[in-house]
C-alpha atoms as a PDB file:
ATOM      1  CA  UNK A   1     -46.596  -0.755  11.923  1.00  0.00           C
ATOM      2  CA  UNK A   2     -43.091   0.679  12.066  1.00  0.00           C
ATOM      3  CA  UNK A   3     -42.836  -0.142  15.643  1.00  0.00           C
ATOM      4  CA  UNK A   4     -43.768  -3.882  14.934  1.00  0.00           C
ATOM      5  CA  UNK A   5     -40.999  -4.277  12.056  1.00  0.00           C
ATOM      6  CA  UNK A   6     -38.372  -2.321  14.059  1.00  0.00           C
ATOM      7  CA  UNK A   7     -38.958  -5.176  16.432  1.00  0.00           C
ATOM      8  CA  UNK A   8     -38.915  -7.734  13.721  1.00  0.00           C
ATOM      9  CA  UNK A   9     -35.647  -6.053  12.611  1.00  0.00           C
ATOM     10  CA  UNK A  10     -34.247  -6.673  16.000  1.00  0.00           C
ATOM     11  CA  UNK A  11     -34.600 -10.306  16.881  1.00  0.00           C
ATOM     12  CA  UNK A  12     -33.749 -10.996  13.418  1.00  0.00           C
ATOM     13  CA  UNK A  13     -30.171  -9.271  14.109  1.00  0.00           C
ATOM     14  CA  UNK A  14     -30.024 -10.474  17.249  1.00  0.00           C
ATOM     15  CA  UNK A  15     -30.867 -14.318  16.301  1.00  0.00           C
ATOM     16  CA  UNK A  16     -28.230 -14.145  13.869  1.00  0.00           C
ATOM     17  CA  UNK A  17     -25.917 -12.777  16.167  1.00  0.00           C
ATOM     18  CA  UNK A  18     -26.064 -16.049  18.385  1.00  0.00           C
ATOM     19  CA  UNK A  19     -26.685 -18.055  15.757  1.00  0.00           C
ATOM     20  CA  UNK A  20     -23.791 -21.205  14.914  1.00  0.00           C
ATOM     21  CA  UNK A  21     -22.940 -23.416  12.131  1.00  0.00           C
ATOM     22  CA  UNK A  22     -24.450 -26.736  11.591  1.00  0.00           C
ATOM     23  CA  UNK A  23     -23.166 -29.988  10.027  1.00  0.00           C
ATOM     24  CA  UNK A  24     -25.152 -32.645   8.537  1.00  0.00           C
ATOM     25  CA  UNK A  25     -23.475 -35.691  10.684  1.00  0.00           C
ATOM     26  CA  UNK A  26     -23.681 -38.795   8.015  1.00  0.00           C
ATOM     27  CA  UNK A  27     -21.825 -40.841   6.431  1.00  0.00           C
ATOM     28  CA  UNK A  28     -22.520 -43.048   2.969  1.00  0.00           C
ATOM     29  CA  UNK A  29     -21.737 -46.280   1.671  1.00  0.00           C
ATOM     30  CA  UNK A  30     -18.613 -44.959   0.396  1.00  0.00           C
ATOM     31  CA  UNK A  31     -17.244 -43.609   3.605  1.00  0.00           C
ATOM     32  CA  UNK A  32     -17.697 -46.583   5.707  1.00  0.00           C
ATOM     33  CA  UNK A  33     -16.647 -47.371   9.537  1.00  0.00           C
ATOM     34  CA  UNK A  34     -14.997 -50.286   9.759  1.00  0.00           C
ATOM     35  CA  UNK A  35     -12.464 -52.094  12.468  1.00  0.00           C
ATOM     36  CA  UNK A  36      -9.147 -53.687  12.070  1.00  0.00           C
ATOM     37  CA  UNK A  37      -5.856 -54.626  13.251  1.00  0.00           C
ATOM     38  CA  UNK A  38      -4.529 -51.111  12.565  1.00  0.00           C
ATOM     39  CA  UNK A  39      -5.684 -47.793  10.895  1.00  0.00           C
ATOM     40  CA  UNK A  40      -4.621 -48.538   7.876  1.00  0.00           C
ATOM     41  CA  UNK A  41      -5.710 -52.387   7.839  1.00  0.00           C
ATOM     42  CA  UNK A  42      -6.497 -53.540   4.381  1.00  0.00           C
ATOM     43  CA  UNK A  43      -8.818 -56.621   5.530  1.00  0.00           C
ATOM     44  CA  UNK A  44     -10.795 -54.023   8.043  1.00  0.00           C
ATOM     45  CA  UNK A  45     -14.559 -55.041   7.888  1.00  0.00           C
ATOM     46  CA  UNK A  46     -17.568 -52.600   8.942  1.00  0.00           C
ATOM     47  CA  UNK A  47     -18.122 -51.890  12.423  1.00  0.00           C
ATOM     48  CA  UNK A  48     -21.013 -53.396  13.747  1.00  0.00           C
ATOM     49  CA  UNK A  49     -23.154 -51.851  16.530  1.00  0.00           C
ATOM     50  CA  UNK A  50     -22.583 -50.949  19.360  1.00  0.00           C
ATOM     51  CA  UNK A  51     -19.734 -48.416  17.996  1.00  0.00           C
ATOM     52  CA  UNK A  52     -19.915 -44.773  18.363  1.00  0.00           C
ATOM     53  CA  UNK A  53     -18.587 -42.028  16.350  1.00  0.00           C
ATOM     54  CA  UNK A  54     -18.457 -38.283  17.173  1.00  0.00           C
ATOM     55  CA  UNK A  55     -17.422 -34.987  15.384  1.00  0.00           C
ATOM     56  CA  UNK A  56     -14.855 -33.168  16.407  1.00  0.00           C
ATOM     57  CA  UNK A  57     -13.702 -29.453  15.520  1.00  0.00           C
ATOM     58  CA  UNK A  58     -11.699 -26.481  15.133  1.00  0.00           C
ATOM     59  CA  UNK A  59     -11.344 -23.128  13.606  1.00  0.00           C
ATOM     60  CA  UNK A  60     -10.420 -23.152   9.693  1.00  0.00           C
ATOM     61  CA  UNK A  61      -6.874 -23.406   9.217  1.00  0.00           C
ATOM     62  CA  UNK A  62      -6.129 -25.189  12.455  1.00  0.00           C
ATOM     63  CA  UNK A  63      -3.536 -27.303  11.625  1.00  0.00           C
ATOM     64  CA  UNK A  64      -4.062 -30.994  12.163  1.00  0.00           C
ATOM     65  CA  UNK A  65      -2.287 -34.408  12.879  1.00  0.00           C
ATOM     66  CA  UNK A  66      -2.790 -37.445  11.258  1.00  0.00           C
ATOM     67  CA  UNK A  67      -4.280 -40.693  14.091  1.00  0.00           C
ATOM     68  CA  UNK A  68      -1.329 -43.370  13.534  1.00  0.00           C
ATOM     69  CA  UNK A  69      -2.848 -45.716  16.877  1.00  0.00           C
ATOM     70  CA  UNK A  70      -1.932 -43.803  19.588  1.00  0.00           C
ATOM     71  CA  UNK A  71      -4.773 -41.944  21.026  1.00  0.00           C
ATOM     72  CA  UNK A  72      -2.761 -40.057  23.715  1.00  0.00           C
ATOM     73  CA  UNK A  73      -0.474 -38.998  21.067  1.00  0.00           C
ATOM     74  CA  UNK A  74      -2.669 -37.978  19.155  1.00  0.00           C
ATOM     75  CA  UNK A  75      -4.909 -35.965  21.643  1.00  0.00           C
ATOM     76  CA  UNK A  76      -1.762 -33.869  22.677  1.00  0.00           C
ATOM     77  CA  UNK A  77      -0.998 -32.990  19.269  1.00  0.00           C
ATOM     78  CA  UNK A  78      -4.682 -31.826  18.102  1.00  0.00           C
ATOM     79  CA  UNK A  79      -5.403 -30.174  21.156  1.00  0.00           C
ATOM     80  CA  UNK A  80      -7.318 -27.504  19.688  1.00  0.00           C
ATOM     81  CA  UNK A  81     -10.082 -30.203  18.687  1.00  0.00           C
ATOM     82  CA  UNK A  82     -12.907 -30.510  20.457  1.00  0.00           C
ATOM     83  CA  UNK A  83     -16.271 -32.362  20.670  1.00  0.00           C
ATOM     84  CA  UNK A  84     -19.045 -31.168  19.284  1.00  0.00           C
ATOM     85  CA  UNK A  85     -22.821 -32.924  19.896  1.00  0.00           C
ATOM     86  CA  UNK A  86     -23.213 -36.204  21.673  1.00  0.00           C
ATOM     87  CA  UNK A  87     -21.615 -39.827  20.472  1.00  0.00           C
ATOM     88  CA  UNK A  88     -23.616 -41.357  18.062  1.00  0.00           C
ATOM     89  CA  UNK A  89     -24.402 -45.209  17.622  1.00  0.00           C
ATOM     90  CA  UNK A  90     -23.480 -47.012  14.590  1.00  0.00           C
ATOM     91  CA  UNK A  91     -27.252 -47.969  12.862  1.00  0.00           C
ATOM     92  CA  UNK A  92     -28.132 -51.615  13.601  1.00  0.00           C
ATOM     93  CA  UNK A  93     -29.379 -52.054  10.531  1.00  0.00           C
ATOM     94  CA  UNK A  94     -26.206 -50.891   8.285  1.00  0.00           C
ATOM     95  CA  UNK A  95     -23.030 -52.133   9.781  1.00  0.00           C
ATOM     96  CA  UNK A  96     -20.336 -49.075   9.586  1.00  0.00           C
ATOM     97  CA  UNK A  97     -23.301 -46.480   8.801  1.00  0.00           C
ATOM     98  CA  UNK A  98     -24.352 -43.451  11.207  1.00  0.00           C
ATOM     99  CA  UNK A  99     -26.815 -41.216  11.080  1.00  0.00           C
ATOM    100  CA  UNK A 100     -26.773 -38.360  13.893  1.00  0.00           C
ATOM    101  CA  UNK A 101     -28.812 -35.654  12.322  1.00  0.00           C
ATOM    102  CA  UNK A 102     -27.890 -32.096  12.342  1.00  0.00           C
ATOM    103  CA  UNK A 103     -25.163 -31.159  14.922  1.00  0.00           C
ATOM    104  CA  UNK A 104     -24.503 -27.552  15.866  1.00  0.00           C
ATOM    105  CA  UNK A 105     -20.821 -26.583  15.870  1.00  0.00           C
ATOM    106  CA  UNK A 106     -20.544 -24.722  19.445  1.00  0.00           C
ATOM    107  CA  UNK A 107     -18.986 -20.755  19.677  1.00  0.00           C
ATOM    108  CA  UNK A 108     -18.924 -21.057  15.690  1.00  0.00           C
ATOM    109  CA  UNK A 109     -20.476 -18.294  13.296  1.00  0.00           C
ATOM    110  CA  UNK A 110     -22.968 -19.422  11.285  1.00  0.00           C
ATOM    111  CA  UNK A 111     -21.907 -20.270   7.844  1.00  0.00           C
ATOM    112  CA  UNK A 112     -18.261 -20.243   9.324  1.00  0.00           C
ATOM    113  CA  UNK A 113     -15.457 -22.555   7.615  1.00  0.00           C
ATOM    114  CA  UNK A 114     -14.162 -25.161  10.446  1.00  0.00           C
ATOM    115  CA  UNK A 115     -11.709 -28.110  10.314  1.00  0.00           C
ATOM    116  CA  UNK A 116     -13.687 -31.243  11.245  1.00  0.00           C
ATOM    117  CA  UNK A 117     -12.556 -34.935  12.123  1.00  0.00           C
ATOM    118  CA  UNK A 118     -14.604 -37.632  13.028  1.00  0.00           C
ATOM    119  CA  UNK A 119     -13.588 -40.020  16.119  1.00  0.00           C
ATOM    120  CA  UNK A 120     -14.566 -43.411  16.863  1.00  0.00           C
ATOM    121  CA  UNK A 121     -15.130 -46.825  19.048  1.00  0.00           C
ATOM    122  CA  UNK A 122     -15.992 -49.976  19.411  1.00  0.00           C
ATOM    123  CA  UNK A 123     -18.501 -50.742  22.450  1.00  0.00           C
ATOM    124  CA  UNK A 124     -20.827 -48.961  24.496  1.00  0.00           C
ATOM    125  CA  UNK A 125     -18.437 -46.657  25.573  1.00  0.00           C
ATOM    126  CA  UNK A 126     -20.177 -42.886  26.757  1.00  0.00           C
ATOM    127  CA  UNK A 127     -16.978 -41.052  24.647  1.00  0.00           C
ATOM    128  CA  UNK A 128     -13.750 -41.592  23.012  1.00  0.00           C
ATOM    129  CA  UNK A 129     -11.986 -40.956  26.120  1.00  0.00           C
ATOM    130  CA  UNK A 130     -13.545 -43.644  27.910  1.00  0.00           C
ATOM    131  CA  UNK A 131     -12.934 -45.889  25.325  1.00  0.00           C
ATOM    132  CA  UNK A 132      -9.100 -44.769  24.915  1.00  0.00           C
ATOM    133  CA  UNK A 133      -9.425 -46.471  28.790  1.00  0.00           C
ATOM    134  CA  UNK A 134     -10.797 -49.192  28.794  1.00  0.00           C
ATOM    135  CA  UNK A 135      -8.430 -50.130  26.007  1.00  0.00           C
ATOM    136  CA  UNK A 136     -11.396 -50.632  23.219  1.00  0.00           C
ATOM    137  CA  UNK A 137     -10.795 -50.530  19.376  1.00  0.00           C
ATOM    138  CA  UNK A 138     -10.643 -46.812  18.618  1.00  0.00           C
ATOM    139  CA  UNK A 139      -9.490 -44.463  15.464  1.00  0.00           C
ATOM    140  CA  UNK A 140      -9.955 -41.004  14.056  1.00  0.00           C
ATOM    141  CA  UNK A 141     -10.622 -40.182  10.683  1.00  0.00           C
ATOM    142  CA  UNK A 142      -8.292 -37.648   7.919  1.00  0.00           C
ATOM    143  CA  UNK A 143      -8.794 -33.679   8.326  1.00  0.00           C
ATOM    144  CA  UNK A 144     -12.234 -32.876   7.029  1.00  0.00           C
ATOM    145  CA  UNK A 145     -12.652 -29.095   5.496  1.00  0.00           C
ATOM    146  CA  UNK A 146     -15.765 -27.169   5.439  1.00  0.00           C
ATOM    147  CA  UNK A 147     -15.350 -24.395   3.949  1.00  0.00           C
ATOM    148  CA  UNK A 148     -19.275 -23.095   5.487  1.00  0.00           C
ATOM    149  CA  UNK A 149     -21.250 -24.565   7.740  1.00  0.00           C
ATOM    150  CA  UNK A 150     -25.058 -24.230   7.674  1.00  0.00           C
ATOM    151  CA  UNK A 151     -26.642 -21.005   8.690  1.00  0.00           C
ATOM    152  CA  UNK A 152     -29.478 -21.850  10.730  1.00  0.00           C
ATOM    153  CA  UNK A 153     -30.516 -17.687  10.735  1.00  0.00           C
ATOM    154  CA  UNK A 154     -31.566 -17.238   7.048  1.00  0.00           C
ATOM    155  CA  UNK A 155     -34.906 -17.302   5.583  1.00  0.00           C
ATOM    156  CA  UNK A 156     -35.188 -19.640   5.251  1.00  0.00           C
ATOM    157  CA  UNK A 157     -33.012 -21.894   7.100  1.00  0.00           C
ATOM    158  CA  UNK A 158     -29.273 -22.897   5.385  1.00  0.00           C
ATOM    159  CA  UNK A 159     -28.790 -26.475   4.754  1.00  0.00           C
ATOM    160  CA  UNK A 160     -26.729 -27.622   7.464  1.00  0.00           C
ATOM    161  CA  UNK A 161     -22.950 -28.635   5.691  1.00  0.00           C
ATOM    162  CA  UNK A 162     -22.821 -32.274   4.768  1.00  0.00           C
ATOM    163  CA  UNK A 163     -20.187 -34.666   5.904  1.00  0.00           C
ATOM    164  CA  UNK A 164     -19.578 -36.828   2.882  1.00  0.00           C
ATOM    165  CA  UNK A 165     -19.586 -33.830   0.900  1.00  0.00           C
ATOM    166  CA  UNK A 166     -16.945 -31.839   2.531  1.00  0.00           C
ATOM    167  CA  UNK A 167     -14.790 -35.198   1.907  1.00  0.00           C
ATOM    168  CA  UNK A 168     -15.430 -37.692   4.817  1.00  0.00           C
ATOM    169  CA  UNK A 169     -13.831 -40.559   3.293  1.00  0.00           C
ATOM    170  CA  UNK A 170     -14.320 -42.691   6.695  1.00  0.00           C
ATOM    171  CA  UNK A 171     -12.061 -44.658   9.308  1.00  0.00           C
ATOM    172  CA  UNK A 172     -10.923 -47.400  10.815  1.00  0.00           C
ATOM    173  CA  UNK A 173     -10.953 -48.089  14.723  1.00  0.00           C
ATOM    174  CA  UNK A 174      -8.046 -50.641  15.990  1.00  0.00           C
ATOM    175  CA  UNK A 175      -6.451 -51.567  19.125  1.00  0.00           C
ATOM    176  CA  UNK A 176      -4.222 -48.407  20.645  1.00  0.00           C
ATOM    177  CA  UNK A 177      -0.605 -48.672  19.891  1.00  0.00           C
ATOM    178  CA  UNK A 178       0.004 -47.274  22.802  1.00  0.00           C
ATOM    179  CA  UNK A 179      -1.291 -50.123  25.442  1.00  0.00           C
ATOM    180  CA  UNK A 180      -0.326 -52.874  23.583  1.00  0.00           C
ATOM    181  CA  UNK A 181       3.080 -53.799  24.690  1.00  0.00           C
ATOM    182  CA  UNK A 182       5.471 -55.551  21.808  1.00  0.00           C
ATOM    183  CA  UNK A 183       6.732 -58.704  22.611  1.00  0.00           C
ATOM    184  CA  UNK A 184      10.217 -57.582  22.584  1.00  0.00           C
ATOM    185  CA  UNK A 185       9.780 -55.550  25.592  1.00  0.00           C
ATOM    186  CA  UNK A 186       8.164 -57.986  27.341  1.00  0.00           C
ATOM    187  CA  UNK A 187      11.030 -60.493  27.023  1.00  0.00           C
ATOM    188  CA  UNK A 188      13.420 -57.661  28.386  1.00  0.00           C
ATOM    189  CA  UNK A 189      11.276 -56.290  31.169  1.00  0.00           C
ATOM    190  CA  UNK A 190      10.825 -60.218  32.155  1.00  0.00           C
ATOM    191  CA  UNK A 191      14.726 -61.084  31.991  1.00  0.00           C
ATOM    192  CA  UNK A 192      15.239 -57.733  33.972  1.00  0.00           C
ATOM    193  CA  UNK A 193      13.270 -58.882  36.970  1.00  0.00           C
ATOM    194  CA  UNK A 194      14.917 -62.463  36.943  1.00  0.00           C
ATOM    195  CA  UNK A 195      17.889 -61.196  36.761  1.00  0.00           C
ATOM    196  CA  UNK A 196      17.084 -58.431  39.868  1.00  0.00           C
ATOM    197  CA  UNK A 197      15.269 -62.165  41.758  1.00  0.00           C
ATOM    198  CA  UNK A 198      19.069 -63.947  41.560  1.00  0.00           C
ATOM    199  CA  UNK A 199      20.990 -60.664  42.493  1.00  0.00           C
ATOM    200  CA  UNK A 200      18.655 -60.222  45.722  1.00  0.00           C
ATOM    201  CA  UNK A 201      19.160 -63.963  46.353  1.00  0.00           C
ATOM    202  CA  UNK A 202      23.224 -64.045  46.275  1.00  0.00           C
ATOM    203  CA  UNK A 203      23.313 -61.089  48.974  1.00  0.00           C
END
């Protein structure tokens, strides 16, 4: 018998050992999706399928910069966020709604605190970075903080961490600042070349 709970004893430790945190990946009514002309358009409306959202993380106290419509820009400064799960589809039923289940946070301890933001799209895109190039409406959401993660290795199982709970206040996806040329640049880049056409032409 002592044999059979040393074993017990074991895979218990051992199951814990590799176990990782979990997040609840939801949103509500109150922390909708939407798309606009910018991320902080006050006419934005909810995003209707096909859109995608997907969570991304880092360790607790990672510091993090604020999307302001330049998804390059703001890759290179959040660097230490990653992906975490698989892109999940706005609900056809509920415009700006998604429901994508548990998601385990990879190389995380369970129960472990992580910084959290949620990414998004417009289209049927595979992630955000193909999105980002083929120029689609796309946004991130404000620093989420959990202080735990679920802890899948209890008895029994921890709830995984909600979303909306941990603050998820939603986000808007808009056309990247970044690919969208203003019109004052065009005029310049346009008188540039006529003006290289006439100087080519007099030689």
């Amino acid at each position: 018998m002592k044999k059979y709970l040393s074993i017990l004893a074991v895979t218990a430790l051992a199951a814990s050992a590799f176990a990782q945190g979990t997040v609840n990946f939801a949103n509500s009514a109150a922390s909708l999706i939407k798309v606009g002309t910018s991320p902080t358009d006050p006419a934005a409306t909810s995003l209707a399928s096909p859109g995608f959202v997907q969570l991304y993380w880092a360790p607790a106290g990672t510091v993090y910069t604020p999307y302001a419509g330049d998804p390059a820009a703001w890759k290179t400064a959040n660097a230490a966020f990653a992906a975490a799960g698989d892109a999940k589809g706005i609900l056809a039923a509920a415009a700006g709604r998604f429901n994508g289940g548990t998601i385990t946070v990879p190389t995380t301890v369970a129960g472990a605190g992580i910084e959290a933001v949620v990414v998004g799209w417009q289209g049927n895109y595979a992630s955000f970075d193909a999105a980002v190039a083929a120029n689609a409406a796309v946004g991130a959401s404000a620093r989420v903080t959990f202080a735990t993660t679920g802890n899948p290795s209890t008895v029994p199982p921890g709830t995984a961490a909600s979303l909306t709970a941990a603050g998820f206040a939603g986000l808007t996806v808009s056309p990247a600042t970044s690919v969208i040329p203003e019109p004052s640049s065009l005029a310049l880049a346009g008188l540039g070349a006529a003006a290289l056409l006439i100087f080519r032409r007099r030689k």
